[in-house]
PDB file of N, CA and C in Angstrom:
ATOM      1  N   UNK A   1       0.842  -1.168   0.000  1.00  0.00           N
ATOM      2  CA  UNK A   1       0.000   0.000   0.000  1.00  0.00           C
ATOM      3  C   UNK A   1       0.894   1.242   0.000  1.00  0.00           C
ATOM      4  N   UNK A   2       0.402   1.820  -0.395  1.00  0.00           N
ATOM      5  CA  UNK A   2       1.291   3.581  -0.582  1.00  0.00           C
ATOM      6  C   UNK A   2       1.124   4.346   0.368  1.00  0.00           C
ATOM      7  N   UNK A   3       2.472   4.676   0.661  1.00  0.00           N
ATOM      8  CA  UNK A   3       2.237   6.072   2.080  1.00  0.00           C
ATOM      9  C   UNK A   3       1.340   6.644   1.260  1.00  0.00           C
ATOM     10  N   UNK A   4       1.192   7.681   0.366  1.00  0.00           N
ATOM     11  CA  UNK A   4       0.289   8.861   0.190  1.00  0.00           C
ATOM     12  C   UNK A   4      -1.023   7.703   0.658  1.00  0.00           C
ATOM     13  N   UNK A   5      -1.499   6.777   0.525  1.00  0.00           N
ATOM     14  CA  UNK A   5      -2.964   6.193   0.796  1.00  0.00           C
ATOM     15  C   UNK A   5      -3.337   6.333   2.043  1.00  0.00           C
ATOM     16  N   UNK A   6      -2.239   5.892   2.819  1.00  0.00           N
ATOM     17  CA  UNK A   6      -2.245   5.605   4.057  1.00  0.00           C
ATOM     18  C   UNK A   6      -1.872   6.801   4.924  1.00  0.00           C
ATOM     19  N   UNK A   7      -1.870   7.997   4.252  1.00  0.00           N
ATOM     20  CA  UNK A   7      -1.578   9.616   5.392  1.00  0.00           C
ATOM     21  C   UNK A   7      -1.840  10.465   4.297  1.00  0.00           C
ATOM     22  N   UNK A   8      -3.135  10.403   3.249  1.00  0.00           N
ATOM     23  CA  UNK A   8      -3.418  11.135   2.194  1.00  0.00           C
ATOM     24  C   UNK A   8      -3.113  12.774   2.877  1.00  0.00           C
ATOM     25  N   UNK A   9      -2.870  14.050   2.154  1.00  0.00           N
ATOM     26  CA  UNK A   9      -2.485  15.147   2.135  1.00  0.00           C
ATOM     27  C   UNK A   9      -4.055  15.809   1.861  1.00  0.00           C
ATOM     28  N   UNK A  10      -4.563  16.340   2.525  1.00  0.00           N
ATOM     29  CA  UNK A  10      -5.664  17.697   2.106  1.00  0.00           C
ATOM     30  C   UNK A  10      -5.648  18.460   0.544  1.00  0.00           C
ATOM     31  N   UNK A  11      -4.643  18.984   0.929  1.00  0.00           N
ATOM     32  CA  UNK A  11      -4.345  20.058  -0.249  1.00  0.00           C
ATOM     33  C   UNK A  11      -3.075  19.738  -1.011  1.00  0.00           C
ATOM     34  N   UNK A  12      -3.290  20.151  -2.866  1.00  0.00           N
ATOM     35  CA  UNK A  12      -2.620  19.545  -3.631  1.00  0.00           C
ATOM     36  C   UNK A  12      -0.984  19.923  -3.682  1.00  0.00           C
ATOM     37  N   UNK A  13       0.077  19.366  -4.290  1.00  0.00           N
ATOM     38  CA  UNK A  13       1.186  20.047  -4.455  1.00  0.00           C
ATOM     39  C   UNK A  13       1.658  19.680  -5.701  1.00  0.00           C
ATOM     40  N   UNK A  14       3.313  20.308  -6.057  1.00  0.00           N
ATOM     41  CA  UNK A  14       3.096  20.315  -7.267  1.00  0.00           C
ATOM     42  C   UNK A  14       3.703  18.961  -7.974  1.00  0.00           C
ATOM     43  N   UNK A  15       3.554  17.685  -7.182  1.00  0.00           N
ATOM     44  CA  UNK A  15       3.873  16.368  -7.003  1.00  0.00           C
ATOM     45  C   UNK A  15       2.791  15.368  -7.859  1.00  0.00           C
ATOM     46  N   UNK A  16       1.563  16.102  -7.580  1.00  0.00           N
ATOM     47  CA  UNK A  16       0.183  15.567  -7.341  1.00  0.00           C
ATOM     48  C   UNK A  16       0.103  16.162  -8.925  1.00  0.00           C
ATOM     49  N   UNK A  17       0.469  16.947  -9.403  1.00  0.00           N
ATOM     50  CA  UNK A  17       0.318  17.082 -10.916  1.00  0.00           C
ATOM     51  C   UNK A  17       1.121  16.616 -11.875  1.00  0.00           C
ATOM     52  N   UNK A  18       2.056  15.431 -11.508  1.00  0.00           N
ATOM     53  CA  UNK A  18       2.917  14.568 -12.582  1.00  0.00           C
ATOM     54  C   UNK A  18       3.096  14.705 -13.381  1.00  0.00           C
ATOM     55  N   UNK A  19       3.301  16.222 -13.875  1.00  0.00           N
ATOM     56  CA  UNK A  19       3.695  16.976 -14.986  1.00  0.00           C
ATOM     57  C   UNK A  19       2.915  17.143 -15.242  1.00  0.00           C
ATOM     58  N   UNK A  20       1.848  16.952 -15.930  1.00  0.00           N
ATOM     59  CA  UNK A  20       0.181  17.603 -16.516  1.00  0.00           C
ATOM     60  C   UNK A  20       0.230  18.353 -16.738  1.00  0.00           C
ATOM     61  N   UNK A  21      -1.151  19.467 -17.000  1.00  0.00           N
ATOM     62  CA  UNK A  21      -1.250  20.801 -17.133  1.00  0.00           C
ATOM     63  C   UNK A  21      -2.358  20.312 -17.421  1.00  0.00           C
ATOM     64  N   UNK A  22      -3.315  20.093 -16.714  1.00  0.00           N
ATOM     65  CA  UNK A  22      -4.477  20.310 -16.138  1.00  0.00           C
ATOM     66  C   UNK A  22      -5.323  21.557 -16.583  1.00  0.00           C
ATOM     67  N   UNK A  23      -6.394  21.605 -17.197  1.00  0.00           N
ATOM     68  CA  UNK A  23      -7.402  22.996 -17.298  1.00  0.00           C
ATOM     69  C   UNK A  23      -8.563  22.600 -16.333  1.00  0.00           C
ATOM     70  N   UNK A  24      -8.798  23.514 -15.129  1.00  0.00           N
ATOM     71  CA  UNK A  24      -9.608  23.278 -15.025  1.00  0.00           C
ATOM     72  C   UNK A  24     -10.603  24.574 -14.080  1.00  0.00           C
ATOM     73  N   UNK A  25     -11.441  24.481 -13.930  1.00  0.00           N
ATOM     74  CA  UNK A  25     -13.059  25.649 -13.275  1.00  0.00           C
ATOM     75  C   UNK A  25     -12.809  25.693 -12.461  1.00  0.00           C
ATOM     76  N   UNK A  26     -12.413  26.913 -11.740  1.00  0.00           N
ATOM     77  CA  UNK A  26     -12.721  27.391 -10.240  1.00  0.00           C
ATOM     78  C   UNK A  26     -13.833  27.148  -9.593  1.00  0.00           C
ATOM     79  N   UNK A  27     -13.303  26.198  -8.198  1.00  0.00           N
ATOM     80  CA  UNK A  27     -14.992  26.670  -7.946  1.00  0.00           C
ATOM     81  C   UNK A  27     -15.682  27.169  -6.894  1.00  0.00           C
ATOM     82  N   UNK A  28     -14.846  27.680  -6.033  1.00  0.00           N
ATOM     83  CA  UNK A  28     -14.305  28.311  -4.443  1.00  0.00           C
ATOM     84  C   UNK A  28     -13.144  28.495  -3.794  1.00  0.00           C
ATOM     85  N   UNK A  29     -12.840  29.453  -2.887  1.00  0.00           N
ATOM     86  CA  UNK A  29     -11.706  29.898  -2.425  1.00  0.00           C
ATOM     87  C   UNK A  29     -12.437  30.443  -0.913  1.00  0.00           C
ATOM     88  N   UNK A  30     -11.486  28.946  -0.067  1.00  0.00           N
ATOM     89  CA  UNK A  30     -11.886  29.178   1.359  1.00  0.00           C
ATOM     90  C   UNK A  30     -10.707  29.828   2.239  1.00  0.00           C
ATOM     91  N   UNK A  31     -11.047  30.242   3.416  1.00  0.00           N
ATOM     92  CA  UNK A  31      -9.804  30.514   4.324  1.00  0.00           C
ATOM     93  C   UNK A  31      -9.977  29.124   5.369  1.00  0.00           C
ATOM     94  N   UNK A  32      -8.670  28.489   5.340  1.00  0.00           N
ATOM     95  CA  UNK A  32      -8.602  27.065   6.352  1.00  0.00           C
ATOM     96  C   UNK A  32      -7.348  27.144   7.283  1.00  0.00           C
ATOM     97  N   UNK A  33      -7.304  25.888   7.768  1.00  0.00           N
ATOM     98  CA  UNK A  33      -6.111  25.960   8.981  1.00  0.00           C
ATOM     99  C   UNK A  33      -5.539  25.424   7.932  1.00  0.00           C
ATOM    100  N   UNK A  34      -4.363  25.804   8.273  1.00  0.00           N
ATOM    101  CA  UNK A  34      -3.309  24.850   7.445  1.00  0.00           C
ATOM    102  C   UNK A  34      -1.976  24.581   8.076  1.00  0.00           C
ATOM    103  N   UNK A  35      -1.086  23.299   8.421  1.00  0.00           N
ATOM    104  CA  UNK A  35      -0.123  23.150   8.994  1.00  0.00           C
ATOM    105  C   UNK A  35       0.874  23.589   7.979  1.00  0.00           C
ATOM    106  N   UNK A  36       1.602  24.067   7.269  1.00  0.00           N
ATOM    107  CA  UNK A  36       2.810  24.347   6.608  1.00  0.00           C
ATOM    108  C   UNK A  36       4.177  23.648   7.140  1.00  0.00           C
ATOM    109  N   UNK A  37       4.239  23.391   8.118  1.00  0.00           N
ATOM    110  CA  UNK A  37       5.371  22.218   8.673  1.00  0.00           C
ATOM    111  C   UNK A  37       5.256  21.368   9.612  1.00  0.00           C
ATOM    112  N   UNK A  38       5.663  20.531   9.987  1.00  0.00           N
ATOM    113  CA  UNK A  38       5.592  19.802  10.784  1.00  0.00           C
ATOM    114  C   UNK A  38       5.674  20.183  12.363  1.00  0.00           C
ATOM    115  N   UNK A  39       4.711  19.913  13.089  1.00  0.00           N
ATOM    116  CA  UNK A  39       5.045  20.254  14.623  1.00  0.00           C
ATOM    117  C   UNK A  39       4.897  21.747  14.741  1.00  0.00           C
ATOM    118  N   UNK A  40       4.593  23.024  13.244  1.00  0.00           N
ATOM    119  CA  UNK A  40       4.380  24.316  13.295  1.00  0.00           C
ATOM    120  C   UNK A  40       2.878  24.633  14.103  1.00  0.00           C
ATOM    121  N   UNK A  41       2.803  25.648  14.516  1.00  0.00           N
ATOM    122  CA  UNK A  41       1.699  25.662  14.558  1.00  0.00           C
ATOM    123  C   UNK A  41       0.656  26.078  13.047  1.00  0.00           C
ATOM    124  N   UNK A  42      -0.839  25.760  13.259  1.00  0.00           N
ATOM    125  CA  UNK A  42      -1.400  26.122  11.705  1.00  0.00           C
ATOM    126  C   UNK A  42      -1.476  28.346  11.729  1.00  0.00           C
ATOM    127  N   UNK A  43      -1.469  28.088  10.637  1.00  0.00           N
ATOM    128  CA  UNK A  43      -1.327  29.589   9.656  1.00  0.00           C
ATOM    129  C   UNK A  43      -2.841  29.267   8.945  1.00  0.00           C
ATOM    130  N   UNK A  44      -3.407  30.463   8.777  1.00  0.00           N
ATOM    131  CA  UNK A  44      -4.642  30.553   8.005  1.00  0.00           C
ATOM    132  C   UNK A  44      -4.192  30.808   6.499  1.00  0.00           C
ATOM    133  N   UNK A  45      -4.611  30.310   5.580  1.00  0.00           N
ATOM    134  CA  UNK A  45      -4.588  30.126   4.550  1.00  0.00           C
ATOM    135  C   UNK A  45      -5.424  30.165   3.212  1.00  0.00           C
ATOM    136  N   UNK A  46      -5.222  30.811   2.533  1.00  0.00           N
ATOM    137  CA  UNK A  46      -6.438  30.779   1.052  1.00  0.00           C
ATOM    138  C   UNK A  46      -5.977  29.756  -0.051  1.00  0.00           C
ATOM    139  N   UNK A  47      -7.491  28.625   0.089  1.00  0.00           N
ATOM    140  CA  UNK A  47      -7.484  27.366  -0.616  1.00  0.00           C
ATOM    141  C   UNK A  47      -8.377  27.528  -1.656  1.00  0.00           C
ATOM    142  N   UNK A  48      -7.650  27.522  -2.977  1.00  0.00           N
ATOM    143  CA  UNK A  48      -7.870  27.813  -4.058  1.00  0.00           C
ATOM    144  C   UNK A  48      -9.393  26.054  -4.558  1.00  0.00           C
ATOM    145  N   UNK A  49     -10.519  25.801  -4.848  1.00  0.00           N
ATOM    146  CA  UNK A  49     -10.665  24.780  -4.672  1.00  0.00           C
ATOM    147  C   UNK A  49     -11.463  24.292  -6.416  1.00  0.00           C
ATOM    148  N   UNK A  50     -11.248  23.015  -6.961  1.00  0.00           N
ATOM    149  CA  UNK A  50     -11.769  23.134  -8.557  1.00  0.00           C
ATOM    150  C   UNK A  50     -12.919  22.181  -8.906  1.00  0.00           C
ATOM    151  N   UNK A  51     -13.126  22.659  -9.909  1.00  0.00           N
ATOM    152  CA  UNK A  51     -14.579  21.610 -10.089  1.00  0.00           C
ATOM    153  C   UNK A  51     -13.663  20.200 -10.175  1.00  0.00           C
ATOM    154  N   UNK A  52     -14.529  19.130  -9.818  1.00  0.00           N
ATOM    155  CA  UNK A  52     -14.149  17.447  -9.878  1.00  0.00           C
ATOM    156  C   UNK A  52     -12.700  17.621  -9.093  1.00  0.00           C
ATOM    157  N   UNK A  53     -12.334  18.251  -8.140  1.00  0.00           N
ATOM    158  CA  UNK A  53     -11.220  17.827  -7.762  1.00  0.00           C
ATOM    159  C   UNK A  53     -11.148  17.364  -6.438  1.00  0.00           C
ATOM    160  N   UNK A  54     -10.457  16.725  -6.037  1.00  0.00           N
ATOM    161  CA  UNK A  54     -11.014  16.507  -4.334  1.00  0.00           C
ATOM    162  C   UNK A  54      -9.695  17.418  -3.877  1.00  0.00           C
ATOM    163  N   UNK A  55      -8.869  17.508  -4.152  1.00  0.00           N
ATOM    164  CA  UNK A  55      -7.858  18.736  -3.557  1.00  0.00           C
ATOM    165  C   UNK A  55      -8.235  20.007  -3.605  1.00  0.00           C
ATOM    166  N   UNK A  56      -7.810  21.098  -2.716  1.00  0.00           N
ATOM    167  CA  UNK A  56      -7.301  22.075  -3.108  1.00  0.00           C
ATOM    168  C   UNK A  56      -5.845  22.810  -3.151  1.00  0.00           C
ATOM    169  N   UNK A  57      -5.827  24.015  -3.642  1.00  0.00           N
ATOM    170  CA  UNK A  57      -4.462  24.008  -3.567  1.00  0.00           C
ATOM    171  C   UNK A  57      -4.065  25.033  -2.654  1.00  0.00           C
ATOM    172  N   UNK A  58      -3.455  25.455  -2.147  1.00  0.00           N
ATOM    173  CA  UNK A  58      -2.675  26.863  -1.422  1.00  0.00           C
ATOM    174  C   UNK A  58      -2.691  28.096  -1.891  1.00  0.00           C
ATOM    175  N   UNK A  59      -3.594  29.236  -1.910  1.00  0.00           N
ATOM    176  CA  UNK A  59      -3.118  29.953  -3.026  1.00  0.00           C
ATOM    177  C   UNK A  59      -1.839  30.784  -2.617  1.00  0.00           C
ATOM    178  N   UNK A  60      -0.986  30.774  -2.994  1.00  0.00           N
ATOM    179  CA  UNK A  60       0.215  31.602  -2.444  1.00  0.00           C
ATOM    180  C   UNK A  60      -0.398  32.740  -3.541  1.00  0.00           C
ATOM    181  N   UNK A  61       0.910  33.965  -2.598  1.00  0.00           N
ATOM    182  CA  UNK A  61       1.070  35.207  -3.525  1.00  0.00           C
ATOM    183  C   UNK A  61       1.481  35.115  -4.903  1.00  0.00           C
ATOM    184  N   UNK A  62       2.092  33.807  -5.506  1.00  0.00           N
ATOM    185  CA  UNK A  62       2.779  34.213  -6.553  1.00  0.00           C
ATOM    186  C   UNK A  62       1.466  33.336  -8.010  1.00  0.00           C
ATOM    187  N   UNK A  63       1.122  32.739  -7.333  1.00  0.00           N
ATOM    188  CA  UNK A  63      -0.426  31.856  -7.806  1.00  0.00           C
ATOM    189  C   UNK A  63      -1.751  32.703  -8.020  1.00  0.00           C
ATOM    190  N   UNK A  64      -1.636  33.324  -6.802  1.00  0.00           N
ATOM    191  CA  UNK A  64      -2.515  34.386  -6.735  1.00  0.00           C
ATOM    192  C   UNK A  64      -2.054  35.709  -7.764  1.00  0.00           C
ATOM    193  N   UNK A  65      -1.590  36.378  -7.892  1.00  0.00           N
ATOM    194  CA  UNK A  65      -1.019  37.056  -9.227  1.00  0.00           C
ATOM    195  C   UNK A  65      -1.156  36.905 -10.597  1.00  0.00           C
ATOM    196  N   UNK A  66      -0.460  35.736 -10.607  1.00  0.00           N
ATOM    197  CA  UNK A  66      -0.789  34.951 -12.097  1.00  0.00           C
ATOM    198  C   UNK A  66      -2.493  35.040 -12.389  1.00  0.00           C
ATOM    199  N   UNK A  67      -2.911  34.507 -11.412  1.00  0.00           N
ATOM    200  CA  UNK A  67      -5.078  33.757 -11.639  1.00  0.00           C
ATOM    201  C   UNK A  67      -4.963  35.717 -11.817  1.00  0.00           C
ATOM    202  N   UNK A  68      -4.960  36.765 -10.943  1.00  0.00           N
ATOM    203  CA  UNK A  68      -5.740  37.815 -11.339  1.00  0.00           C
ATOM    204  C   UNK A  68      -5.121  38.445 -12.692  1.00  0.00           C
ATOM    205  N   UNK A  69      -3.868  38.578 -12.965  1.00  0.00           N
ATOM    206  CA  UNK A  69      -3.720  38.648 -14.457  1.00  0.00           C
ATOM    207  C   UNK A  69      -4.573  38.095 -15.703  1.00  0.00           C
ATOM    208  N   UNK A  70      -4.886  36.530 -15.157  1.00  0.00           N
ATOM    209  CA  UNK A  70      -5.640  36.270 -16.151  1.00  0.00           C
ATOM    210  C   UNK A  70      -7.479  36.624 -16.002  1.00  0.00           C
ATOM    211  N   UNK A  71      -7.844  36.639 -14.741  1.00  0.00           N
ATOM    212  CA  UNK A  71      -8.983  36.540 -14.326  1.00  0.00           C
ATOM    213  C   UNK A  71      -9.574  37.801 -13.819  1.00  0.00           C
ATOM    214  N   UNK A  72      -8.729  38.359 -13.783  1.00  0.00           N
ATOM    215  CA  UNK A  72      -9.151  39.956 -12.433  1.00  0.00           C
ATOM    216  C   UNK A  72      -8.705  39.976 -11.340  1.00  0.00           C
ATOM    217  N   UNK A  73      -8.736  41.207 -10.447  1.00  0.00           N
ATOM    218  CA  UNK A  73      -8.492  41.744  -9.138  1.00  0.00           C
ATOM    219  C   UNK A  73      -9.273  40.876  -8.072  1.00  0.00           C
ATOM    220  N   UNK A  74     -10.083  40.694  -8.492  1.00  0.00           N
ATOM    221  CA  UNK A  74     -12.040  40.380  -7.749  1.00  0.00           C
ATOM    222  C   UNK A  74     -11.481  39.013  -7.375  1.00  0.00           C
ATOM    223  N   UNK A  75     -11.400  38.223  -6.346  1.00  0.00           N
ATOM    224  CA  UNK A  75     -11.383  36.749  -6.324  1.00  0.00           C
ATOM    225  C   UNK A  75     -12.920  35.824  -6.439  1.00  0.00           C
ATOM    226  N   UNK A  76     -13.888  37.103  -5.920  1.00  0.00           N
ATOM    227  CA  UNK A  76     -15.403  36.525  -6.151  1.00  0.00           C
ATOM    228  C   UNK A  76     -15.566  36.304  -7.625  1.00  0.00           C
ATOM    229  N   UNK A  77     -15.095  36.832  -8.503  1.00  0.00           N
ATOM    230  CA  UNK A  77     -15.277  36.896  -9.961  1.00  0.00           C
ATOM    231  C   UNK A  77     -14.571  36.028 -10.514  1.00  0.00           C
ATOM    232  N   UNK A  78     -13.548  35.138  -9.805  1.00  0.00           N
ATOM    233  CA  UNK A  78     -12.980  33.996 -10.314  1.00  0.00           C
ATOM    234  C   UNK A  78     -13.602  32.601 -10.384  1.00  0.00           C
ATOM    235  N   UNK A  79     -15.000  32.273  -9.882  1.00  0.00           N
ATOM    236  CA  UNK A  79     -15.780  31.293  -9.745  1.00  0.00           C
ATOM    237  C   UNK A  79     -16.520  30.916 -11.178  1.00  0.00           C
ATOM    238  N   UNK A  80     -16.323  29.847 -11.420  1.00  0.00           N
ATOM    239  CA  UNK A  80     -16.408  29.202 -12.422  1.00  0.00           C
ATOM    240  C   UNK A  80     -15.879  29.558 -13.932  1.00  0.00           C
ATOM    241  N   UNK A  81     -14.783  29.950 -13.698  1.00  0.00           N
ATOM    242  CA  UNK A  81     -13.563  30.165 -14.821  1.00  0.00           C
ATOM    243  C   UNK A  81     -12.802  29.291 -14.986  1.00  0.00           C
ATOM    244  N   UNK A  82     -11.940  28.898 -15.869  1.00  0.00           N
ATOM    245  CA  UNK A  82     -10.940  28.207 -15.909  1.00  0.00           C
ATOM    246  C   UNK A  82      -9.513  28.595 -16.377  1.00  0.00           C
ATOM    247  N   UNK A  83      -8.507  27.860 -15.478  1.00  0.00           N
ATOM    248  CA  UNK A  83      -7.149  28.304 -15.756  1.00  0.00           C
ATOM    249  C   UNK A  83      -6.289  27.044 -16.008  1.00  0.00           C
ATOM    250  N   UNK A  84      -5.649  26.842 -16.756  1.00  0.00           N
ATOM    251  CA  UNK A  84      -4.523  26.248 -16.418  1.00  0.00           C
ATOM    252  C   UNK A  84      -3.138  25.850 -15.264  1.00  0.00           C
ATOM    253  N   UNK A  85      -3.185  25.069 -14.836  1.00  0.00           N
ATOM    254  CA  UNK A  85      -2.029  24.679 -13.566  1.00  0.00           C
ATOM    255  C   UNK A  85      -1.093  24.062 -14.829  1.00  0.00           C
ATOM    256  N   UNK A  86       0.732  23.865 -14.184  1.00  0.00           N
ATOM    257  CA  UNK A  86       1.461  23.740 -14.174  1.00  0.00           C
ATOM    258  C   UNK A  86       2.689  24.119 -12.979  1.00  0.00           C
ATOM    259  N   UNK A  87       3.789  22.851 -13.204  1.00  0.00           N
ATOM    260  CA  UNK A  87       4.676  23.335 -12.224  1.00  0.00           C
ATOM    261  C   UNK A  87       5.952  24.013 -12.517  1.00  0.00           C
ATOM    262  N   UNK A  88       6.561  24.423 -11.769  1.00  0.00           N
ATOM    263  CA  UNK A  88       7.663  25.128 -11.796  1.00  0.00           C
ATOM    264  C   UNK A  88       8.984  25.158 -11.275  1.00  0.00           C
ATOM    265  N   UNK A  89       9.794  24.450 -11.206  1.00  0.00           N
ATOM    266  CA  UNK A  89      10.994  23.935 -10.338  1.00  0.00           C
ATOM    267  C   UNK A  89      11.380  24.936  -9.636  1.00  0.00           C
ATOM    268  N   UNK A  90      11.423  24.992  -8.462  1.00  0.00           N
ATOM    269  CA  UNK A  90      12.374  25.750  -7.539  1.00  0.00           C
ATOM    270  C   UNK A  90      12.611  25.309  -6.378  1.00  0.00           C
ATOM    271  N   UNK A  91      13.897  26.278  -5.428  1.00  0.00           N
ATOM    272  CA  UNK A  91      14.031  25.165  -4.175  1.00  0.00           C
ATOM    273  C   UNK A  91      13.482  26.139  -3.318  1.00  0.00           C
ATOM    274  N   UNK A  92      13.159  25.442  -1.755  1.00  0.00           N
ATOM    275  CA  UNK A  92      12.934  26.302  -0.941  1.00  0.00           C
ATOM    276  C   UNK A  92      13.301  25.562   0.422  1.00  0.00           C
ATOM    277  N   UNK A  93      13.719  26.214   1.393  1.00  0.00           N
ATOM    278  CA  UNK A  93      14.597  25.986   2.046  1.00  0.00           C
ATOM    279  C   UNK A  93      15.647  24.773   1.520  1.00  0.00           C
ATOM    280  N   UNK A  94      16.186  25.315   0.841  1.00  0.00           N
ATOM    281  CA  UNK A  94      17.175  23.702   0.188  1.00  0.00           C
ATOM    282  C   UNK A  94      16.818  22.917  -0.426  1.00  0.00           C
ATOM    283  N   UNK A  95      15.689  22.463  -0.145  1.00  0.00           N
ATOM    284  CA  UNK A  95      15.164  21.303  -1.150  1.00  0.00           C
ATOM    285  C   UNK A  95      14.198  21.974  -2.289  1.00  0.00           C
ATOM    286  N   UNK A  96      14.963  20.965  -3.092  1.00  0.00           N
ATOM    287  CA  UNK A  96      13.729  20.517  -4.573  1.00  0.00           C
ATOM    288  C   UNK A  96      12.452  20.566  -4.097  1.00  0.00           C
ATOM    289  N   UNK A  97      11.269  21.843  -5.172  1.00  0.00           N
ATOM    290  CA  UNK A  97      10.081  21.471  -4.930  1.00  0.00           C
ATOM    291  C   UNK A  97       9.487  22.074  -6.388  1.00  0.00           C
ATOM    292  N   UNK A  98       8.214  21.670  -6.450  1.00  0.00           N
ATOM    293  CA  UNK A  98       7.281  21.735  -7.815  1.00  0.00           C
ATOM    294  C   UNK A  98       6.594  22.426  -7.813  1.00  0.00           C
ATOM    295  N   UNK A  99       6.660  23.908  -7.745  1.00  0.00           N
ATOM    296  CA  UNK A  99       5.601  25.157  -7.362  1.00  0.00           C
ATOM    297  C   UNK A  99       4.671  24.788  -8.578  1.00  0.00           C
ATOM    298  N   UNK A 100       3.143  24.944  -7.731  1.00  0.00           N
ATOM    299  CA  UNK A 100       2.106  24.847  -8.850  1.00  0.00           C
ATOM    300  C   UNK A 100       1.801  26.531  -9.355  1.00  0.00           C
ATOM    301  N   UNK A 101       1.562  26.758 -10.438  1.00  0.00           N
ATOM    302  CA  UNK A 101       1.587  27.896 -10.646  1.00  0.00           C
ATOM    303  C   UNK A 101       0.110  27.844 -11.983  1.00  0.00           C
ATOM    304  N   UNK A 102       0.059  29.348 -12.475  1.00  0.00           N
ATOM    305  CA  UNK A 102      -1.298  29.124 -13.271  1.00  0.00           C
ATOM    306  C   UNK A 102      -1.262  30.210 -14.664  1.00  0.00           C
ATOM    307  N   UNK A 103      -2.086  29.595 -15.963  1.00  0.00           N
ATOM    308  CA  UNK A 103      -1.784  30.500 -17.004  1.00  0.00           C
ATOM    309  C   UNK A 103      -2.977  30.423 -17.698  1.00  0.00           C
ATOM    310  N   UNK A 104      -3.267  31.454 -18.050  1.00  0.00           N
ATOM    311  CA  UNK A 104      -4.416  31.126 -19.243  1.00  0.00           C
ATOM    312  C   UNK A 104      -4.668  29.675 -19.821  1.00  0.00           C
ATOM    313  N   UNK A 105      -6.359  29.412 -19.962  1.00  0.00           N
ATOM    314  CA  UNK A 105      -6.303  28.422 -20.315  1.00  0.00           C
ATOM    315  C   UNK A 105      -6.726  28.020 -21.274  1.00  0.00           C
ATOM    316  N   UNK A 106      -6.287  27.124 -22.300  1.00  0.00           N
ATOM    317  CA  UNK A 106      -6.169  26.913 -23.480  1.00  0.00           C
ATOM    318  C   UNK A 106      -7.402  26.290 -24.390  1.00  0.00           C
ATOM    319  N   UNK A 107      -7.463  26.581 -25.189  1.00  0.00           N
ATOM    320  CA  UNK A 107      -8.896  25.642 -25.823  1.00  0.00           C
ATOM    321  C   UNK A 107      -8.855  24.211 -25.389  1.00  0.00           C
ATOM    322  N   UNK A 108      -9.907  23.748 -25.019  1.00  0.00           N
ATOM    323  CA  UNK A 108     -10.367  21.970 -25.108  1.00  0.00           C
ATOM    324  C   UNK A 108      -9.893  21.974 -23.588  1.00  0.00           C
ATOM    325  N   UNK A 109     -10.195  20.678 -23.259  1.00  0.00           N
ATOM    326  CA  UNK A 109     -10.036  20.870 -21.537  1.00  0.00           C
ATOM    327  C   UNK A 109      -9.266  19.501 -21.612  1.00  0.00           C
ATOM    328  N   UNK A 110      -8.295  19.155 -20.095  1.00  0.00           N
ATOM    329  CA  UNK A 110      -7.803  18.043 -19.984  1.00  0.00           C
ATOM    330  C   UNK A 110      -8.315  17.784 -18.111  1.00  0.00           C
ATOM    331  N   UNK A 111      -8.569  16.361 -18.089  1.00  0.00           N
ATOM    332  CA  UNK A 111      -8.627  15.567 -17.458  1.00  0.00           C
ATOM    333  C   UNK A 111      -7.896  16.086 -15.821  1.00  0.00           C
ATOM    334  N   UNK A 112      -8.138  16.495 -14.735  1.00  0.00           N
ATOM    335  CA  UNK A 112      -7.122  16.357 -13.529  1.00  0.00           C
ATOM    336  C   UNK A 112      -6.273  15.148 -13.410  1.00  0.00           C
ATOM    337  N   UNK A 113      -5.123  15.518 -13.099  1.00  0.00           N
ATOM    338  CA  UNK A 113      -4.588  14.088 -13.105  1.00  0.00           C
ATOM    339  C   UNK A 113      -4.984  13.543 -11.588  1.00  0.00           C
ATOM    340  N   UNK A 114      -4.414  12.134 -11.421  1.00  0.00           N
ATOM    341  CA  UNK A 114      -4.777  11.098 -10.619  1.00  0.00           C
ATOM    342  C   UNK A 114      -4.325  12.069  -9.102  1.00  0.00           C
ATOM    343  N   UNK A 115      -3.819  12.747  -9.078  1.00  0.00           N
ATOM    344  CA  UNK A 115      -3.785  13.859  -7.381  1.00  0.00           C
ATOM    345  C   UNK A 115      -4.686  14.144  -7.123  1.00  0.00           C
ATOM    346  N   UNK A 116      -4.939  14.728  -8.003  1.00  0.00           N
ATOM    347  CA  UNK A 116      -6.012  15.973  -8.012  1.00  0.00           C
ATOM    348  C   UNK A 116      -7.891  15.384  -7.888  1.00  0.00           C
ATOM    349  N   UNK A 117      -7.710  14.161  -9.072  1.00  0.00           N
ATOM    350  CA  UNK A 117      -8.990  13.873  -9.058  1.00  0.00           C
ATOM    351  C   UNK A 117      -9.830  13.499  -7.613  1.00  0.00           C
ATOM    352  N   UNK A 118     -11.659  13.519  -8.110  1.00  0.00           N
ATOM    353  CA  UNK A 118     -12.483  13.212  -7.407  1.00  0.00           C
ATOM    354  C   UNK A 118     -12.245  11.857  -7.283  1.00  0.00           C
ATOM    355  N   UNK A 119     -12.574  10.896  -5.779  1.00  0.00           N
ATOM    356  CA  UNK A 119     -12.681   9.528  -5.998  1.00  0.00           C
ATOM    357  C   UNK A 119     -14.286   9.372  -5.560  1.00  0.00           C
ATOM    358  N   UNK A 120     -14.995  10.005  -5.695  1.00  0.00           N
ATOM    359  CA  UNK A 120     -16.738   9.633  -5.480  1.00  0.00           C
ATOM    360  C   UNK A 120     -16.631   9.234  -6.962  1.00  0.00           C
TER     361      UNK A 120
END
């Protein structure tokens, strides 16, 4: 059985998109607890959340930027739009990680990959 099965993660990272590029509909943006490290205490957080997905994602500042470039200022006005995800190599504190990041999204739609998807 697979660790991720057996201590599944809430919210997506940019692991959970196995390269893809995913299009897909906004379809809420909550404020949640969120642990960011281990043994940290939780930080409140804006969770970006998509149609058919059972994840959401984090919206950082630099995620958040990108979506209103393409979408607007308004985050209420981002509900039921669609953007494109992709990742982005960079490190942070030292280690290798897969920033999910977001771009206009392209004609025809693709599938969430297996992270991301609904399992109902």
């Amino acid at each position: 059985m697979k660790i991720s099965t057996l201590f599944p993660r809430k919210f997506a990272n940019g692991d959970d998109l196995a390269g893809k590029t995913p299009t897909l509909a906004i379809s809420r943006i909550t404020l949640e607890q969120v642990h960011t490290q281990p043994g940290a205490p939780a930080d409140n957080k804006y969770i970006i959340w998509f149609t058919g997905a059972q994840k959401g994602v984090i919206l950082t500042p630099a995620l958040g930027r990108q979506i209103a470039e393409i979408l607007g200022d308004e985050t209420l006005d981002w509900c039921g739009h669609k953007i494109q995800l992709y990742t982005l190599p960079m490190t942070v504190a030292g280690q290798a990680r897969q920033a999910i990041r977001a771009r206009r999204a392209p004609n025809g739609e693709t599938p969430p990959p297996a992270g991301l998807q609904d399992t109902d």
